[in-house]
Protein backbone atom coordinates (compact mmCIF):
# COMPACT_ATOMS: atom_id res chain seq x y z
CA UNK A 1 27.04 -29.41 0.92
CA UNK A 2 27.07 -29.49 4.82
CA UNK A 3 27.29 -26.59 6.74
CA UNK A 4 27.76 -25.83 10.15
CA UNK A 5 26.62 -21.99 10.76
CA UNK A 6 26.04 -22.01 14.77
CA UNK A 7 22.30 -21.38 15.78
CA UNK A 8 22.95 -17.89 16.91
CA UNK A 9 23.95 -16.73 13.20
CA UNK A 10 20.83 -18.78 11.31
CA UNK A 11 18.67 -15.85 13.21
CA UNK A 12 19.69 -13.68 10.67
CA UNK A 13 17.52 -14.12 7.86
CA UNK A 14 20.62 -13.37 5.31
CA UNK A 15 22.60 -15.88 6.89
CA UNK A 16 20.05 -18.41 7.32
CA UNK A 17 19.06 -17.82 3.28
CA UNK A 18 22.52 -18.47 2.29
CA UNK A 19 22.95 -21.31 4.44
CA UNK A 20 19.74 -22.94 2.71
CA UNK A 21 21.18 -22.14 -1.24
CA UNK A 22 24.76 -23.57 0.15
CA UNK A 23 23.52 -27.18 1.19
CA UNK A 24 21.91 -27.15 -2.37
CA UNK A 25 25.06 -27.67 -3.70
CA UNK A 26 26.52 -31.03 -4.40
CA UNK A 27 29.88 -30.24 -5.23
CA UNK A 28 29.02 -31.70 -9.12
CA UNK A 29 30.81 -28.95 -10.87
CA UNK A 30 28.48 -28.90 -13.92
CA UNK A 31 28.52 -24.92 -13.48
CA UNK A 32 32.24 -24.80 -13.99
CA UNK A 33 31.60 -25.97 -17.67
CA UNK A 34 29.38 -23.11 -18.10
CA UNK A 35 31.67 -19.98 -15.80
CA UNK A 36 33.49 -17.22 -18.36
CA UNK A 37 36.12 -16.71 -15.41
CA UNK A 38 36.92 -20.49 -15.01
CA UNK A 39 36.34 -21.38 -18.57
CA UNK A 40 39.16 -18.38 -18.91
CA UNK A 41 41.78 -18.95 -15.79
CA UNK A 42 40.89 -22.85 -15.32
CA UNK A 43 41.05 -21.59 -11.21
CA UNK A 44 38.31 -23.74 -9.55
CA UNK A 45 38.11 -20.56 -6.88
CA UNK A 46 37.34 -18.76 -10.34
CA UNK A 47 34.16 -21.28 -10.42
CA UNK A 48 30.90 -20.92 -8.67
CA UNK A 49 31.42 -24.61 -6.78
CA UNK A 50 34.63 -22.77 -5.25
CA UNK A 51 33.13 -19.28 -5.17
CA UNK A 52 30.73 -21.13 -2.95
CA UNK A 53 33.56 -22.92 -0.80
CA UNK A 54 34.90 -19.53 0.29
CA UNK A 55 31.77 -18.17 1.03
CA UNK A 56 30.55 -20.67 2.78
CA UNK A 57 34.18 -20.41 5.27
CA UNK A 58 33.43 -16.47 5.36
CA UNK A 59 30.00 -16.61 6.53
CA UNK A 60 29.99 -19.69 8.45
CA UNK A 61 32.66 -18.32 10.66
CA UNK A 62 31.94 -14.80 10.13
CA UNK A 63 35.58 -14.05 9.65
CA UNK A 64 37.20 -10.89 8.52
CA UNK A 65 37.07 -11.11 4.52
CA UNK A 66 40.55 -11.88 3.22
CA UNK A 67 42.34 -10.25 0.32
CA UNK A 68 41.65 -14.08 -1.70
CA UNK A 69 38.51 -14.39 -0.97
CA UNK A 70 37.14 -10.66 -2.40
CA UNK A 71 39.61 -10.94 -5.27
CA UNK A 72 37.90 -14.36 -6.53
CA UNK A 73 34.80 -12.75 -5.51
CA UNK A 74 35.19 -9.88 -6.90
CA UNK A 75 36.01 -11.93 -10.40
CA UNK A 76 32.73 -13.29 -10.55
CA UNK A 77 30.36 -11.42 -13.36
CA UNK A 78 27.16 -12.35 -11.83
CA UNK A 79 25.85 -13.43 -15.16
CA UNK A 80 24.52 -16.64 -13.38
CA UNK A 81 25.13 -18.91 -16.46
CA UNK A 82 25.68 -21.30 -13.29
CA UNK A 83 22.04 -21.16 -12.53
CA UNK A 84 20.99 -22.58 -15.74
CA UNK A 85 22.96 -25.32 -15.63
CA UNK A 86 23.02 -26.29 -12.15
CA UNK A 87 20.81 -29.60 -11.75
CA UNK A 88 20.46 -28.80 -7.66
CA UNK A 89 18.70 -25.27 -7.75
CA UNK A 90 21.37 -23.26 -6.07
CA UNK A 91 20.55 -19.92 -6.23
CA UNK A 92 24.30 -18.50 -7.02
CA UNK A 93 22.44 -15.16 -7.24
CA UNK A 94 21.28 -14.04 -3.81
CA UNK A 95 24.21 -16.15 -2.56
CA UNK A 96 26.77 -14.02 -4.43
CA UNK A 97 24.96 -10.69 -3.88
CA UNK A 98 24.83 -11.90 0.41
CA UNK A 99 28.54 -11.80 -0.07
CA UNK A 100 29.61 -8.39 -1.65
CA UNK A 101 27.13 -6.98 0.82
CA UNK A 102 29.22 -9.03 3.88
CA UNK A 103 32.49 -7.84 2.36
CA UNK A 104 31.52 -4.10 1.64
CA UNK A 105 31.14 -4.22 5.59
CA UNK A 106 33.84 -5.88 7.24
CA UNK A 107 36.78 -5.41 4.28
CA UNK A 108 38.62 -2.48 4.07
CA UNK A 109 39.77 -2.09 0.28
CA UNK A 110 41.82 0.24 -0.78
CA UNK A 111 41.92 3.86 -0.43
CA UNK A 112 41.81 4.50 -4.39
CA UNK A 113 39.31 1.65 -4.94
CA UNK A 114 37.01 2.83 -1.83
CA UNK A 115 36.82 5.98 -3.79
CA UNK A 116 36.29 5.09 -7.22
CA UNK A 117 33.42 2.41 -6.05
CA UNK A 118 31.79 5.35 -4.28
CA UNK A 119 32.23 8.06 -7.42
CA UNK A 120 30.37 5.12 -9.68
CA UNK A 121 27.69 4.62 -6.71
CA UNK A 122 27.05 8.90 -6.93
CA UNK A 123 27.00 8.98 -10.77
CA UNK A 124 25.69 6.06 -12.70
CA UNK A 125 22.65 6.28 -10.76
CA UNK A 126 22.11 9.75 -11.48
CA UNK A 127 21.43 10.34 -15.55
CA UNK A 128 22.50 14.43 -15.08
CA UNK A 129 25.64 13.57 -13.11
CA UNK A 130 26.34 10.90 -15.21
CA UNK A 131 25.83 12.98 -18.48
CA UNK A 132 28.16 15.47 -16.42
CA UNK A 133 30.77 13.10 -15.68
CA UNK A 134 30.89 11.81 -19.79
CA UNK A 135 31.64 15.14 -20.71
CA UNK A 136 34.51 16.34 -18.44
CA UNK A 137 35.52 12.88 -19.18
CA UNK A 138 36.01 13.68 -23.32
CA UNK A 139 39.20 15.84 -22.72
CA UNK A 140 40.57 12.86 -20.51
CA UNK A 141 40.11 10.11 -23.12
CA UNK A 142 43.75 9.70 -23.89
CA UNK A 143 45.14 9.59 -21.04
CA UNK A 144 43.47 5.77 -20.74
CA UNK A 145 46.24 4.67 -22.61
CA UNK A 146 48.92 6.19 -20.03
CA UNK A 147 46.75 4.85 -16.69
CA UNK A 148 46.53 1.57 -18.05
CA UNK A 149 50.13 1.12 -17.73
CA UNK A 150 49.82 1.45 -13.63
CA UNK A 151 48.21 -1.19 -11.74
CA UNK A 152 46.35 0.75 -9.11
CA UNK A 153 44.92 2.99 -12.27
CA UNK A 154 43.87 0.32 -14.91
CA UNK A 155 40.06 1.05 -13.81
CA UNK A 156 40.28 4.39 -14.02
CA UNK A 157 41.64 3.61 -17.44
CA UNK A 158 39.42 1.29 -18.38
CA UNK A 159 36.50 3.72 -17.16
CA UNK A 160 37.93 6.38 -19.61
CA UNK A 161 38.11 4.00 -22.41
CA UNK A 162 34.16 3.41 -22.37
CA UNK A 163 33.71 7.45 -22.28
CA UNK A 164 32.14 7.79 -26.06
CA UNK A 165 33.74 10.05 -28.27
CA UNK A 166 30.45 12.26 -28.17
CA UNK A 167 27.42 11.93 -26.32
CA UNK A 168 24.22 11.19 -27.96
CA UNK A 169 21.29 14.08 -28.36
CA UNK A 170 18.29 14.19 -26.39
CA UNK A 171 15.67 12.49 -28.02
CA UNK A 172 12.16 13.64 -27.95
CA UNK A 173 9.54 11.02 -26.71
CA UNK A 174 6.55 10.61 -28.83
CA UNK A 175 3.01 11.42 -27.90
CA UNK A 176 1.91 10.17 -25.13
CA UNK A 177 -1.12 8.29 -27.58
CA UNK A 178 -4.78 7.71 -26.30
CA UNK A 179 -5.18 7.74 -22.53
CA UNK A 180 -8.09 5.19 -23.26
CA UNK A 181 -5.45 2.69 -24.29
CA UNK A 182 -4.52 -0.39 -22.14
CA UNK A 183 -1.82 1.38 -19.99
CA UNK A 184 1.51 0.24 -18.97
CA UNK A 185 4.98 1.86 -16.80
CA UNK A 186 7.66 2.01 -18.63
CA UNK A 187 11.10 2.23 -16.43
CA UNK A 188 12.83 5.18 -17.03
CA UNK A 189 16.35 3.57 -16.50
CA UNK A 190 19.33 5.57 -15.80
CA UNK A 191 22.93 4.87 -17.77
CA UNK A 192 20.52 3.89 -20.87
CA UNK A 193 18.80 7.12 -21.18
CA UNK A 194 22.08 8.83 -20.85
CA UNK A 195 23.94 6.28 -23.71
CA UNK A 196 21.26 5.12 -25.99
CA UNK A 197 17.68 7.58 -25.39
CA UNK A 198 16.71 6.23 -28.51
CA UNK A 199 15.81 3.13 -27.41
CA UNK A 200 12.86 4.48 -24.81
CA UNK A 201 11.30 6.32 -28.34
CA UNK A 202 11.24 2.81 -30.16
CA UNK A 203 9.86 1.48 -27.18
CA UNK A 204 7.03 3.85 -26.55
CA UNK A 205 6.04 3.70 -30.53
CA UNK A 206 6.23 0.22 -30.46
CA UNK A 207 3.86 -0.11 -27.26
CA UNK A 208 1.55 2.01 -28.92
CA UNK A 209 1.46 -0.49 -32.27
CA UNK A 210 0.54 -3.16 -29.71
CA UNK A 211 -2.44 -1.06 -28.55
CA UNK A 212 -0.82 0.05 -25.24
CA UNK A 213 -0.06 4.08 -23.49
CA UNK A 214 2.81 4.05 -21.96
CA UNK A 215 3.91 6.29 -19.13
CA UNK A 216 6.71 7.66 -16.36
CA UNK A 217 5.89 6.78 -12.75
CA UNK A 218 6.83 10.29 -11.05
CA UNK A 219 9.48 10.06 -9.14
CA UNK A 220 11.51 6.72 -10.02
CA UNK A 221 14.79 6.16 -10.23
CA UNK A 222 17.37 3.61 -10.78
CA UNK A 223 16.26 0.52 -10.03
CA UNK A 224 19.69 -0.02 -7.39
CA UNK A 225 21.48 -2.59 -9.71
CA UNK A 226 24.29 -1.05 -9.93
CA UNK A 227 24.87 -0.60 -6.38
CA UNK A 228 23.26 -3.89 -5.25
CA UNK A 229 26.07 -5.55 -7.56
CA UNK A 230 28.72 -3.70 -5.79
CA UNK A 231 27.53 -4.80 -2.46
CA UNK A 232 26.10 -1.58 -1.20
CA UNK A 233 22.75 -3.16 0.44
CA UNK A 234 21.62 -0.50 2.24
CA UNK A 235 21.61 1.90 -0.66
CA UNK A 236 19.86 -0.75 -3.51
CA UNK A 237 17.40 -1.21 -0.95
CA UNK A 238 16.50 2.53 -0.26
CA UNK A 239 15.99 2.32 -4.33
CA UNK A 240 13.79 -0.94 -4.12
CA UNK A 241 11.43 0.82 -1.77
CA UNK A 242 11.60 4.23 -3.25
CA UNK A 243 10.33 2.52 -6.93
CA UNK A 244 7.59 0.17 -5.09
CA UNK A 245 6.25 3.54 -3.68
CA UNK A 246 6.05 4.92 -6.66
CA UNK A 247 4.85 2.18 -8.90
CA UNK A 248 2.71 1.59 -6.61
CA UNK A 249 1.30 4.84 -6.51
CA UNK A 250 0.63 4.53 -10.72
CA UNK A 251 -1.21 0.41 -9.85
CA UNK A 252 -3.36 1.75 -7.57
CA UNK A 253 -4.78 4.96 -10.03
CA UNK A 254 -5.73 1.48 -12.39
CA UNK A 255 -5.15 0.01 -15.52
CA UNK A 256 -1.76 -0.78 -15.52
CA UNK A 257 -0.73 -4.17 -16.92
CA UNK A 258 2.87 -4.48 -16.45
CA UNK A 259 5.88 -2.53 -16.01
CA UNK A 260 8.06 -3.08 -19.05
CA UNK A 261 11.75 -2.74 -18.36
CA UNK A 262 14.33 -2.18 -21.68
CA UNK A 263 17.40 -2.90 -19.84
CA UNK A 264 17.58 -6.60 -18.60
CA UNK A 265 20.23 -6.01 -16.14
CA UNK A 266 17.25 -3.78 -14.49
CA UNK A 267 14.86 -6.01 -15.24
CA UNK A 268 16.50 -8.93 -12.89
CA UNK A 269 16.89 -6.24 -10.28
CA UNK A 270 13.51 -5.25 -10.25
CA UNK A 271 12.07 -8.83 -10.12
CA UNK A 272 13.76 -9.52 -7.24
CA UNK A 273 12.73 -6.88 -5.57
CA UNK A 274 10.18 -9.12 -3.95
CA UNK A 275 13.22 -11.30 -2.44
CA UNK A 276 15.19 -8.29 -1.59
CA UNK A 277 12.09 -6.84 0.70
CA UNK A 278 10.61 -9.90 1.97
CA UNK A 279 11.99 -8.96 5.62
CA UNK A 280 10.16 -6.07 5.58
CA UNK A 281 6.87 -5.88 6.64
CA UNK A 282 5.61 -2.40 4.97
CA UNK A 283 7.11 -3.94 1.83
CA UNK A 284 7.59 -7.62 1.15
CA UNK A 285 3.78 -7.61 -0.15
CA UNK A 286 4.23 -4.46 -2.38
CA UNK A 287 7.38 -5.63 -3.94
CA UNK A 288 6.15 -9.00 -4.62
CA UNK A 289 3.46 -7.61 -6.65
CA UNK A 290 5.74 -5.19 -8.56
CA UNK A 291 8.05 -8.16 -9.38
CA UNK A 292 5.20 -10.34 -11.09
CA UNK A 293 3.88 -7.17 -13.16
CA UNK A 294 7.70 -6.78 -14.13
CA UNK A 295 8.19 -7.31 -17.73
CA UNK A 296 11.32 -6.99 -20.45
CA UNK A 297 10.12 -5.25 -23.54
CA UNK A 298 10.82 -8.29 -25.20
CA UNK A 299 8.77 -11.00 -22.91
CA UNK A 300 5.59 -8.55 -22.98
CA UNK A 301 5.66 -7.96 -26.95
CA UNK A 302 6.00 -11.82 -27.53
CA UNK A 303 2.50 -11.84 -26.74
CA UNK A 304 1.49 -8.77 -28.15
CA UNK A 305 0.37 -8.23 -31.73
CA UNK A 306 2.58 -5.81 -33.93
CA UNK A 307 2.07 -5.62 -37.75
CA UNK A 308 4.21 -7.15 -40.18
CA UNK A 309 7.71 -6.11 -40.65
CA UNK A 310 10.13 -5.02 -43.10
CA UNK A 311 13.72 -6.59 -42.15
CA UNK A 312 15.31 -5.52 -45.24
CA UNK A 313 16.83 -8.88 -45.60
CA UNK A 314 19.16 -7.71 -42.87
CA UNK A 315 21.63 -10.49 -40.68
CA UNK A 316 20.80 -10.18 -37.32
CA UNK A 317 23.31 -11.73 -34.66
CA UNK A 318 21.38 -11.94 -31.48
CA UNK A 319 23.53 -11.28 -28.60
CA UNK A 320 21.37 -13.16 -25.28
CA UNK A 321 22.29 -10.69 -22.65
CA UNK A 322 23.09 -12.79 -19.17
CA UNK A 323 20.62 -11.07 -17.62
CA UNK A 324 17.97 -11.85 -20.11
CA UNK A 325 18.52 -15.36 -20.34
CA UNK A 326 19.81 -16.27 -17.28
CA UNK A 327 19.15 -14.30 -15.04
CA UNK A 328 15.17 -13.63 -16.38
CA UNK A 329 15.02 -17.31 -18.00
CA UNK A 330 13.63 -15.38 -20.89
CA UNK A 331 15.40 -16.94 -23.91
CA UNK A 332 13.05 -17.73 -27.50
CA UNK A 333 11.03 -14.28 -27.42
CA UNK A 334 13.83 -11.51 -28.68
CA UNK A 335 14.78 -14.10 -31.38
CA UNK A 336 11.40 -15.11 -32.21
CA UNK A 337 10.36 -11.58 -32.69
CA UNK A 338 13.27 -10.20 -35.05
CA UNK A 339 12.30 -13.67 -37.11
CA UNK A 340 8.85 -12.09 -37.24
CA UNK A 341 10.15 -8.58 -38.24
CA UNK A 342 11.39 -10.10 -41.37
CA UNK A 343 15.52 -10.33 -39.96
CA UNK A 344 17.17 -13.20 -40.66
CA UNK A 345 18.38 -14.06 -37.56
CA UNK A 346 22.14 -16.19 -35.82
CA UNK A 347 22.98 -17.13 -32.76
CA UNK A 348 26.69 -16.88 -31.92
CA UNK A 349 28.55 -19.93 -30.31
CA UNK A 350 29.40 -20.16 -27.63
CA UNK A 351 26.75 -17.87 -26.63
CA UNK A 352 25.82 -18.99 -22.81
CA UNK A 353 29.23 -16.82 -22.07
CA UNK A 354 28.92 -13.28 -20.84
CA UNK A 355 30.21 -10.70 -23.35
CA UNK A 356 32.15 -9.38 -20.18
CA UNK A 357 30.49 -5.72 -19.31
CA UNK A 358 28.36 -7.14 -16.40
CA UNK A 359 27.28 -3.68 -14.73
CA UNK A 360 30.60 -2.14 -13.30
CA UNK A 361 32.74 -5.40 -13.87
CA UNK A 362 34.23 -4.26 -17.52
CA UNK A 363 35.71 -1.19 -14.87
CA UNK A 364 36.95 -3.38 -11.90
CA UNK A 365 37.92 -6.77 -14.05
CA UNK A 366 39.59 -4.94 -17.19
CA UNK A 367 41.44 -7.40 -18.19
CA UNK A 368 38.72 -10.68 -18.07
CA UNK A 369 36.26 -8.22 -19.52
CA UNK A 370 38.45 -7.70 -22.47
CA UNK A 371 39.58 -11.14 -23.18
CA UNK A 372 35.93 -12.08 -22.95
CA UNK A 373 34.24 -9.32 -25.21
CA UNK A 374 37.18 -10.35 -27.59
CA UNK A 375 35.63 -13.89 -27.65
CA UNK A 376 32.17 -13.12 -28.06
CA UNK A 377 33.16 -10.87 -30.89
CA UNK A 378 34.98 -13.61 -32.74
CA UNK A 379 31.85 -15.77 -32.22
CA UNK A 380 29.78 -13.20 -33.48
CA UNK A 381 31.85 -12.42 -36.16
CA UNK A 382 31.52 -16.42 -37.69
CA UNK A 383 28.32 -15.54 -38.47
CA UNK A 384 29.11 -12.35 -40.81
CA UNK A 385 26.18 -10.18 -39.67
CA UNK A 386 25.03 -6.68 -40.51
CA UNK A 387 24.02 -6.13 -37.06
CA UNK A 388 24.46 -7.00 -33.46
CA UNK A 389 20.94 -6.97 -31.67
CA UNK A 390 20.69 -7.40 -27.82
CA UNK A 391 18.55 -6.54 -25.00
CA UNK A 392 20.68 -4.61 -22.37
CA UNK A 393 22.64 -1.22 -22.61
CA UNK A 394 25.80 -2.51 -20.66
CA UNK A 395 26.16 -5.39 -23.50
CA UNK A 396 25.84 -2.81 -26.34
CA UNK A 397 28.36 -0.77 -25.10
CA UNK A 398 30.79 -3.62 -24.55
CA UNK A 399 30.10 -5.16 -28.15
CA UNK A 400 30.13 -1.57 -30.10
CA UNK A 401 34.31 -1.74 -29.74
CA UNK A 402 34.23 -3.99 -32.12
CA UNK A 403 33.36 -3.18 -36.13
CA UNK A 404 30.06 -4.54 -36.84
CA UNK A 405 27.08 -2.17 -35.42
CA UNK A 406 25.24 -2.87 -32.40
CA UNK A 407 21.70 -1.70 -31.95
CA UNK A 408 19.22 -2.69 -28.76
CA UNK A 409 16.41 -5.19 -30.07
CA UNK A 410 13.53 -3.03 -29.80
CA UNK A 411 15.38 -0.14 -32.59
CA UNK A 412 15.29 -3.16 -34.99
CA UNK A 413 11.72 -3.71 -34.72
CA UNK A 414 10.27 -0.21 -34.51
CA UNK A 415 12.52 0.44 -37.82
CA UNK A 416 11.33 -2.98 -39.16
CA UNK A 417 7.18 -1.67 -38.51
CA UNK A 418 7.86 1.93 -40.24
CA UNK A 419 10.13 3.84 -37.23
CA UNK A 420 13.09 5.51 -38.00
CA UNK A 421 17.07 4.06 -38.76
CA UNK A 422 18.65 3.10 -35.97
CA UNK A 423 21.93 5.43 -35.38
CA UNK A 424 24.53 2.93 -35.33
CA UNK A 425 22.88 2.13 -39.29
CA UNK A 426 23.04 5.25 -40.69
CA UNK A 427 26.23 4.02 -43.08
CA UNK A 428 24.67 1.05 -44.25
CA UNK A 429 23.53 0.71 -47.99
CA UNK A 430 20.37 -0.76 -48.24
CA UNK A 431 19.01 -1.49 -51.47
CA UNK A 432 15.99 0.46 -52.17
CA UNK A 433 16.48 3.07 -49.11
């Protein structure tokens, strides 16, 4: 695609990144076979090829964001399904995040939505706010029914609507295991220790199968996802940096291998941190290294060795997270190792489409989100399963409205190698149990 950014701007290294990723693009519209929103609304500004059109206008002439462009920006899930099919190598990714960060500083949404994007930018990150805010949420649950009928308060009501009806119990972490062990960081993770703490207990007894100690870097905290997604730079940055210090920290005591992420929406984050930081010269060579050591739970135990497993003869679907697959390019290794836990394992159809959570987007796009999760339910449901397995909190929360049980990838393996039931199990009958 030609562009025409004058000189001056192309000294900005944003500006002159997205200018490279935007004459990439040769207008071939593969990735609009393979976009939820367009797939959905048929709108080719509901595409990445036109995503990249308005962009390109916005940054080229620096103009004031209009009330078009953020909305078809705004619709875009960021679950770069474009990326994967895109024969050119645009990277839809860093041009899409260049974009919210443009608009969060020259558009002025809003009152109510300047407030609620700043409420989910103190929480989420936060697990004890967050755990706060789920349970003077409870009492509020059904009013989601009444908000939903008012425009300006459908994401409020949609927010309510993912409050669970109770919140889950503190889990205690196993033993810490032999110190002599091979050694590894596990991310701590925010939202998921809040929603699903079981899932860092499988994890560390599963590690510790594999013949690996893991531990907490002191003082990390969210990666900055969740604000980087929502265009606040400044602040995913200060989280970037504040991570590499402290990973960093745990590298250089020795031993570590890898830092194993559970959360794939993280895990993307935190392997671009070397992109994110490459301006920045007391950083860009930490952060690359703490993007290669980066792994998902899944990736790193594909190459491990775990014993055999009991699957119970037990349907698996396996839901690819976005983030996983796409975004990570890590696609055979969660399948592959429920197949070796003894699961029998499906793939849904249809099953390059997001499931419609995306981060925050299930909040902001109600109504996409819905139609979407609705889809990949029906998908999922063609394969009558006893389970939903995926990789990434957000996607387990989104699929859990529907009737079959959802549990994260690494609870089916630690139950299938002697660890306990996962939860969202407990009312199965299993023959012999």
């Amino acid at each position: 695609m030609r562009t025409d950014f004058p000189p001056a701007l192309l000294q900005d290294p944003a500006n002159r990144s997205s200018e490279a990723i935007i004459r990439k693009c040769v207008h071939c519209g593969f990735c609009t076979a393979t976009c939820p929103t367009y797939v959905l609304l048929g709108d080719e500004l509901d595409s990445p090829r036109g995503r990249i059109y308005l962009i390109k206008d916005m940054l080229e002439n620096q103009r004031q964001p209009t009330a078009e462009t953020v909305k078809h920006v705004d619709r875009c899930l960021s679950c770069l399904s474009c990326m994967t099919t895109c024969p050119s190598g645009v990277n839809y990714m860093h041009l899409i995040d260049h974009a919210r960060s443009y608009i969060h500083q020259h558009y002025a949404r809003p009152w109510h939505e300047r407030l609620l994007r700043a409420v989910l930018a103190w929480v989420l990150p936060q697990p004890r706010r967050f755990r706060l805010a789920l349970s003077l949420g409870r009492p509020a649950r059904p009013l989601a029914r009444l908000f939903a009928r008012v425009p300006g308060l459908k994401p409020l009501a949609a927010m309510l609507s993912l409050v669970p009806s109770s919140l889950p119990r503190l889990v205690p972490l196993p033993a810490a295991g032999d110190r002599g062990k091979k050694r590894v960081i596990l991310l701590q993770g925010c939202v998921e220790q809040v929603l699903k703490p079981e899932v860092r207990a499988a994890t560390i007894r599963l590690l510790e199968q594999a013949g690996y100690a893991a531990s907490f870097a002191a003082g990390e905290q969210c990666c900055g996802a969740l604000v980087h997604h929502i265009g606040r730079e400044a602040d995913s940055l200060a989280a970037a940096r504040r991570n590499v210090d402290c990973w960093t920290a745990e590298i250089e005591a020795g031993g570590v291998e890898a830092i194993i992420i559970t959360a794939s929406g993280c895990g993307t984050t935190v392997k671009d941190y070397g992109h994110m930081l490459r301006d920045d010269p007391d950083y860009a060579k930490k952060a690359a290294r703490i993007s290669t050591l980066a792994k998902d739970i899944s990736e790193f135990l594909d190459k491990a060795t775990l014993p055999a497993g009991n699957g119970r003869g037990l349907r698996v679907a396996y839901h690819p997270a976005c983030s996983l697959s796409h975004g990570q390019k890590v696609v055979a290794p969660p399948k592959q190792l429920l197949e070796r836990a003894g699961y029998e394992v499906g793939v849904p159809a249809e099953a390059h489409l997001c499931c419609g959570s995306a981060g925050t987007y299930n909040i902001f796009q109600p109504e996409i989100s819905g139609s979407l999760r609705d889809r990949k339910l029906a998908n999922i449901a063609q394969l009558q399963p006893d389970v939903i397995a995926s990789g990434n909190i957000g996607c387990m929360m989104q699929l859990g409205h529907g009737r079959i049980p959802v549990a994260h990838t690494v609870e089916l393996l630690d139950w299938a190698t002697g660890g306990p039931r996962p939860s969202t199990l407990a009312h199965i009958d299993i023959a012999g149990e």
